[in-house]
N, C-alpha and C. Protein backbone atom coordinates (compact mmCIF):
# COMPACT_ATOMS: atom_id res chain seq x y z
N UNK A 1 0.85 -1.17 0.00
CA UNK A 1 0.00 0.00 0.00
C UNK A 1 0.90 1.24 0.00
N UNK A 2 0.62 2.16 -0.91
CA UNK A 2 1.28 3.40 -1.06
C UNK A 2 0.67 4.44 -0.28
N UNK A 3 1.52 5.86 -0.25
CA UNK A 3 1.24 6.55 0.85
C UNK A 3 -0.10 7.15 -0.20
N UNK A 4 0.11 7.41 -1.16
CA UNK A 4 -1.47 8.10 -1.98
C UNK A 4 -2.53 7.14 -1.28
N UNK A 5 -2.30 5.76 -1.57
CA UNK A 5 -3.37 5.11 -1.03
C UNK A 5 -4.02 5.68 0.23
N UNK A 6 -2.96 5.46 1.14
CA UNK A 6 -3.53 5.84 2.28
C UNK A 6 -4.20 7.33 2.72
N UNK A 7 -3.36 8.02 1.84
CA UNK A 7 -3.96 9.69 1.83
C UNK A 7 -5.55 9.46 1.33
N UNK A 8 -5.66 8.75 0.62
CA UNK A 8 -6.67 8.37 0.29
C UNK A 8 -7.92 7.60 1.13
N UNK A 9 -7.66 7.06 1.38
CA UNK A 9 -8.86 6.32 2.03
C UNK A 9 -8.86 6.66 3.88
N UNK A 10 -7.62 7.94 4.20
CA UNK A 10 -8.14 8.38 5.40
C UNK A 10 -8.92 9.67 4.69
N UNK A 11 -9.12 10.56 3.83
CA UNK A 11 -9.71 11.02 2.97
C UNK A 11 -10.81 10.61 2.93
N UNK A 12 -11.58 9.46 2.65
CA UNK A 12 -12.44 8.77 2.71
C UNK A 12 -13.13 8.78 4.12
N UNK A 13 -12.20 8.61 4.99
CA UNK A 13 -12.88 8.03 6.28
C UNK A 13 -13.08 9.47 6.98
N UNK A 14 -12.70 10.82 6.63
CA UNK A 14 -13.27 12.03 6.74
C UNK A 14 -14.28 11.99 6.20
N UNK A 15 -14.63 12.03 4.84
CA UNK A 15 -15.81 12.34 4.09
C UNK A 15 -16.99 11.41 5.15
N UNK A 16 -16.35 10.59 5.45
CA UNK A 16 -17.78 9.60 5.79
C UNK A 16 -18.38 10.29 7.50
N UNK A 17 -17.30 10.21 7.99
CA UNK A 17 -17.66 11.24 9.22
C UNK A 17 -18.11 12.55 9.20
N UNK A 18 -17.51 13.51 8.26
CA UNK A 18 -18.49 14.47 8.22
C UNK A 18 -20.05 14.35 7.48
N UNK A 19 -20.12 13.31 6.84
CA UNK A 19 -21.37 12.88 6.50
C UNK A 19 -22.34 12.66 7.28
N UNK A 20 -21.73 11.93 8.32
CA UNK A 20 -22.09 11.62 9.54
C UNK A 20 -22.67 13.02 10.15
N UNK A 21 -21.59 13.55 10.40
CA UNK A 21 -22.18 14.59 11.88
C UNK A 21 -22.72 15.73 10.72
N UNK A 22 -23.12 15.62 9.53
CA UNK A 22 -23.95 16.58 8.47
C UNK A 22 -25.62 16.54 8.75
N UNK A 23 -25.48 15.37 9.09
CA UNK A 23 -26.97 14.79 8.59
C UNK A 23 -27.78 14.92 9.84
N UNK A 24 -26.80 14.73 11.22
CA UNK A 24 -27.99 15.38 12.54
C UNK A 24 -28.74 14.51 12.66
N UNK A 25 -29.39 14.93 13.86
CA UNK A 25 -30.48 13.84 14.74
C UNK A 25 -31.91 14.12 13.68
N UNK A 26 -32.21 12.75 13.41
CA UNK A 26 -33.96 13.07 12.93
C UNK A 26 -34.84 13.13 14.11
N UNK A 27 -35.05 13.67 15.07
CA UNK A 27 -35.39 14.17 15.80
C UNK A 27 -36.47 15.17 15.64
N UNK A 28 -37.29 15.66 15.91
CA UNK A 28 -38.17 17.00 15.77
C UNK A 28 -39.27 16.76 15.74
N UNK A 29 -40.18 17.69 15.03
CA UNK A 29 -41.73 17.94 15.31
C UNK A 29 -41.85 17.17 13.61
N UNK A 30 -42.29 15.99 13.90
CA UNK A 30 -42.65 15.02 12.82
C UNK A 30 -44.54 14.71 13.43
N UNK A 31 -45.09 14.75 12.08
CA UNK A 31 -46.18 14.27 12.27
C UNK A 31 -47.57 15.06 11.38
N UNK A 32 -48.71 14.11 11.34
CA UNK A 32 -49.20 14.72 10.40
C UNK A 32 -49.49 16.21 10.35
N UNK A 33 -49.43 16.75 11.52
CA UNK A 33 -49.89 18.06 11.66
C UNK A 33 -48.57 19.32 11.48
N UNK A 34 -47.77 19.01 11.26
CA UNK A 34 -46.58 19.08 11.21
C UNK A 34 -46.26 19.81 9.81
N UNK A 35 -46.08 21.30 9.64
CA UNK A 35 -45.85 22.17 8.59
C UNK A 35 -47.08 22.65 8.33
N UNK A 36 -48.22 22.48 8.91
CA UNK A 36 -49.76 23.13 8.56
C UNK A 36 -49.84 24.45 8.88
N UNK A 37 -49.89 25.67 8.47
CA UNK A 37 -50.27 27.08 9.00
C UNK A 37 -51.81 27.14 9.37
N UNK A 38 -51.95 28.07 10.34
CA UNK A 38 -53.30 28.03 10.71
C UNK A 38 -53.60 29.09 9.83
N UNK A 39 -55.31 29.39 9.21
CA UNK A 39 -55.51 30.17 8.54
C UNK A 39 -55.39 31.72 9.31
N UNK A 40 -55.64 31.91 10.63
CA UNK A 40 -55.37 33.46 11.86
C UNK A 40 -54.09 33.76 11.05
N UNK A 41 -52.90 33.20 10.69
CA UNK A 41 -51.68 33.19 10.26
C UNK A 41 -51.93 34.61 8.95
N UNK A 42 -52.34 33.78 7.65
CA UNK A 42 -53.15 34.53 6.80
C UNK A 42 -53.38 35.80 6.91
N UNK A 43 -54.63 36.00 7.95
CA UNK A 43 -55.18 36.88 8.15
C UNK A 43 -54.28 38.00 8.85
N UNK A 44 -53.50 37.83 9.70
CA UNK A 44 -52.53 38.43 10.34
C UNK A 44 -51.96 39.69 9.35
N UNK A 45 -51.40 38.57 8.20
CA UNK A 45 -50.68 39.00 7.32
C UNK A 45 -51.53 39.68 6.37
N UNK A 46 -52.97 39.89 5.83
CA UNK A 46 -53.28 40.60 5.45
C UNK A 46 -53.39 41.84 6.15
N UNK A 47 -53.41 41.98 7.20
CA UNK A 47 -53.90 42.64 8.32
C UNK A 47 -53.18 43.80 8.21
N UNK A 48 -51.46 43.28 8.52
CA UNK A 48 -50.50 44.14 8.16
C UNK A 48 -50.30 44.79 6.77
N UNK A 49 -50.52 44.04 5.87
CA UNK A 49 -50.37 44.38 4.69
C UNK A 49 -51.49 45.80 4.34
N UNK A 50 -52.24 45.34 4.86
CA UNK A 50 -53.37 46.68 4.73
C UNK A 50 -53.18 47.67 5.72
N UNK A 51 -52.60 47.27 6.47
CA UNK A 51 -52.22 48.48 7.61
C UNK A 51 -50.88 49.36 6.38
N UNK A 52 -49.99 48.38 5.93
CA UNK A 52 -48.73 49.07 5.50
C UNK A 52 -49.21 50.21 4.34
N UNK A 53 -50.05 49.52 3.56
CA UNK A 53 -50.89 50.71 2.70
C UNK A 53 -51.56 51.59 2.93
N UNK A 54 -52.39 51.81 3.71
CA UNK A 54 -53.16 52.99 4.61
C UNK A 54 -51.59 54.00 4.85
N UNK A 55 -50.90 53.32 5.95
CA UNK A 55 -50.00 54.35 6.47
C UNK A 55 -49.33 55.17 5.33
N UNK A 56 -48.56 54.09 4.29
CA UNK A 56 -48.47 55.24 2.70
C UNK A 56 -49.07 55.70 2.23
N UNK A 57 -50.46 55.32 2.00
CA UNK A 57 -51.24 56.58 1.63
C UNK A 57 -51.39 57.20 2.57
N UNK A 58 -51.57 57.35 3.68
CA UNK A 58 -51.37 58.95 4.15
C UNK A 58 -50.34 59.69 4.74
N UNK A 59 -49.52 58.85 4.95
CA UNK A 59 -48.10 59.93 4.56
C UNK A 59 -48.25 60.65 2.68
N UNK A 60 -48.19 59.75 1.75
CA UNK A 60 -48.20 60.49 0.70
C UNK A 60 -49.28 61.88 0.49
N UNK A 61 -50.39 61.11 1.05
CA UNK A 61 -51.70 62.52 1.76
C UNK A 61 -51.15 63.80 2.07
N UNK A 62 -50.71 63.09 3.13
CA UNK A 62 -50.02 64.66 3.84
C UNK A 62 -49.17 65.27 3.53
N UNK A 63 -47.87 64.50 3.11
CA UNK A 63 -46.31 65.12 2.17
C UNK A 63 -47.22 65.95 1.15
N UNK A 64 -48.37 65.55 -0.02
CA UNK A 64 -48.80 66.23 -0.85
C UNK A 64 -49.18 67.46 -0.61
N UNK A 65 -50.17 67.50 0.51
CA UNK A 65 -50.48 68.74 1.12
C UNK A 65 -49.50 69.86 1.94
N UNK A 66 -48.33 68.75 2.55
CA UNK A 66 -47.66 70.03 2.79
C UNK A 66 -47.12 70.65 1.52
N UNK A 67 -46.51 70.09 0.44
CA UNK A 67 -46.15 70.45 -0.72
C UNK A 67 -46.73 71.84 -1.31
N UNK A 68 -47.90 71.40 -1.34
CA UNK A 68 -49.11 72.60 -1.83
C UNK A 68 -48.99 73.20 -1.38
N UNK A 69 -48.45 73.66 0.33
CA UNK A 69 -49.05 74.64 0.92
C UNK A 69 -47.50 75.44 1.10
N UNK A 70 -46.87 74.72 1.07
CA UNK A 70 -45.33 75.18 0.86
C UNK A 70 -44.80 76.49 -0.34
N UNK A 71 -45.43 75.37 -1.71
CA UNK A 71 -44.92 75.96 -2.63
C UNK A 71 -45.86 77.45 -2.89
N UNK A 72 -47.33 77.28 -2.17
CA UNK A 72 -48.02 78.62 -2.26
C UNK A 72 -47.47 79.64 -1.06
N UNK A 73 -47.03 79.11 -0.06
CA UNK A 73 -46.67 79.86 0.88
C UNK A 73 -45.21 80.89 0.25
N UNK A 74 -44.14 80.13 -0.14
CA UNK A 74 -42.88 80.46 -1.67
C UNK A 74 -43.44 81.79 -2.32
N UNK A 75 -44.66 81.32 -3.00
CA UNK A 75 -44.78 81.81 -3.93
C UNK A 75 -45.25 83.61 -3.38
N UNK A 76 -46.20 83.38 -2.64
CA UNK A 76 -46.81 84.81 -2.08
C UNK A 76 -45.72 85.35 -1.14
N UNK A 77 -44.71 84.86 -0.67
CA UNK A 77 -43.69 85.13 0.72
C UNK A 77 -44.43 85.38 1.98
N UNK A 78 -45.00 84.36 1.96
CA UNK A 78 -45.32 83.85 3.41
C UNK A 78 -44.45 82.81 4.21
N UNK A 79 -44.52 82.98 5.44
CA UNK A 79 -43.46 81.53 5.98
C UNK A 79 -44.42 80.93 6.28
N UNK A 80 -43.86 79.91 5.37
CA UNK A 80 -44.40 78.32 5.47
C UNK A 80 -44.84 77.76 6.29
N UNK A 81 -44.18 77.77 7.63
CA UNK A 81 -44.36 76.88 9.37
C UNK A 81 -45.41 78.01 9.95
N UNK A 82 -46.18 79.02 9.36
CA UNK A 82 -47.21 80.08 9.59
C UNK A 82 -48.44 79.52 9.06
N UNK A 83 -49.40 78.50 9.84
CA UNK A 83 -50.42 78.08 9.37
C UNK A 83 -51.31 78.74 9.59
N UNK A 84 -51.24 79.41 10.16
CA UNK A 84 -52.80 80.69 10.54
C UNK A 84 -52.59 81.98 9.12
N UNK A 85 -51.18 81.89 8.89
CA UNK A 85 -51.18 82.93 7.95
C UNK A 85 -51.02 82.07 6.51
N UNK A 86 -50.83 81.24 6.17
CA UNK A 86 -51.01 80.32 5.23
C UNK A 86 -52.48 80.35 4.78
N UNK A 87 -53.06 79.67 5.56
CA UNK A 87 -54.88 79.48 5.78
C UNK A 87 -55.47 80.38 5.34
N UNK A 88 -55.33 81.73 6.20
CA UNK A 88 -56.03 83.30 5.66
C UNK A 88 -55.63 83.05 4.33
N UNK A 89 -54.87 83.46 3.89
CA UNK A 89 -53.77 83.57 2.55
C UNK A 89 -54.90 82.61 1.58
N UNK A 90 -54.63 81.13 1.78
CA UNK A 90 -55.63 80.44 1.05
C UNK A 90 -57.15 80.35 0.61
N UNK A 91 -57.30 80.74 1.67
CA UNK A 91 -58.69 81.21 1.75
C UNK A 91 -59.07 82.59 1.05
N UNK A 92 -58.15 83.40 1.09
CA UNK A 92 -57.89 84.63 0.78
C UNK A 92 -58.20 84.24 -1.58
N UNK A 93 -57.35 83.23 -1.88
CA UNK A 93 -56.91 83.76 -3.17
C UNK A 93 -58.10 82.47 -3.19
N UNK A 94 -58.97 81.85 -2.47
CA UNK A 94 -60.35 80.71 -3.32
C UNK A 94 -59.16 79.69 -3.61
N UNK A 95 -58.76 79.17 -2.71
CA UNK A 95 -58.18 77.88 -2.66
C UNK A 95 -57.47 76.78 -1.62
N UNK A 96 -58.57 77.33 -0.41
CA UNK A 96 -58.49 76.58 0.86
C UNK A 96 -58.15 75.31 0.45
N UNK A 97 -57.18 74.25 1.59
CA UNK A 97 -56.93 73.37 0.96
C UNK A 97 -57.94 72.55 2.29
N UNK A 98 -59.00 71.97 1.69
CA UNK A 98 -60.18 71.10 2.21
C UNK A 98 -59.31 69.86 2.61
N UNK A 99 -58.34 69.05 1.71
CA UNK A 99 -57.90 67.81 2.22
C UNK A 99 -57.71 67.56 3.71
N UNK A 100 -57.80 68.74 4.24
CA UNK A 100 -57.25 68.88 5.69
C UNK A 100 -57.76 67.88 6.61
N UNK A 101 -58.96 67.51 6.49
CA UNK A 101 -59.84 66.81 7.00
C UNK A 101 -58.98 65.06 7.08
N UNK A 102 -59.38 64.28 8.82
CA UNK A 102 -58.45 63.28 8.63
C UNK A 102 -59.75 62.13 8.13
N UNK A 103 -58.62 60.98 7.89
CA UNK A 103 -59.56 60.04 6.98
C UNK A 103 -60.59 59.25 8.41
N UNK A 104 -60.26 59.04 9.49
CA UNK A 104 -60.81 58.74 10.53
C UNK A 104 -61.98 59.78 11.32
């Protein structure tokens, strides 16, 4: 027997042991019930999902409206963070901004 040989087939007798300790205890949650989601699961997740859309639309709601009220505030030289003088102002040129109102 040559030394390749032997490089070899202790080579072998690694592979087989880490094969070994690869493969782990079959052990666990076996059984028919076993990987079933409950439908509450589902629902959960629509739940959020419709929550996540509401909240973007009304952030985008509101970013829009401050936008509007920004770029009119710019435009006449009013300061912006002046919502009492914004408001008059809007109201003033027939273009109150109504969105104001919350969706709740």
């Amino acid at each position: 027997m040559s030394a390749f040989d032997s490089l070899i087939l202790a080579a072998g007798d690694v592979h087989a042991q880490v094969n070994y300790l690869a493969q782990g205890a079959q052990e666990g949650p076996m059984g028919p019930e076993f990987g079933k989601a409950s439908p509450i699961g589902l629902l959960i997740l629509a739940l959020m999902g419709a929550a996540v859309l509401f909240a973007g639309w009304n952030f985008h709601r509101r970013y829009s409206r401050f936008r509007r009220r920004t770029m009119f505030a710019q435009d006449h030289g009013i300061d912006p963070f002046d919502d009492q003088a914004v408001d008059a102002a809007m109201k003033e040129a027939g273009i109150f901004d109504q969105s104001k109102r919350s969706f709740l």
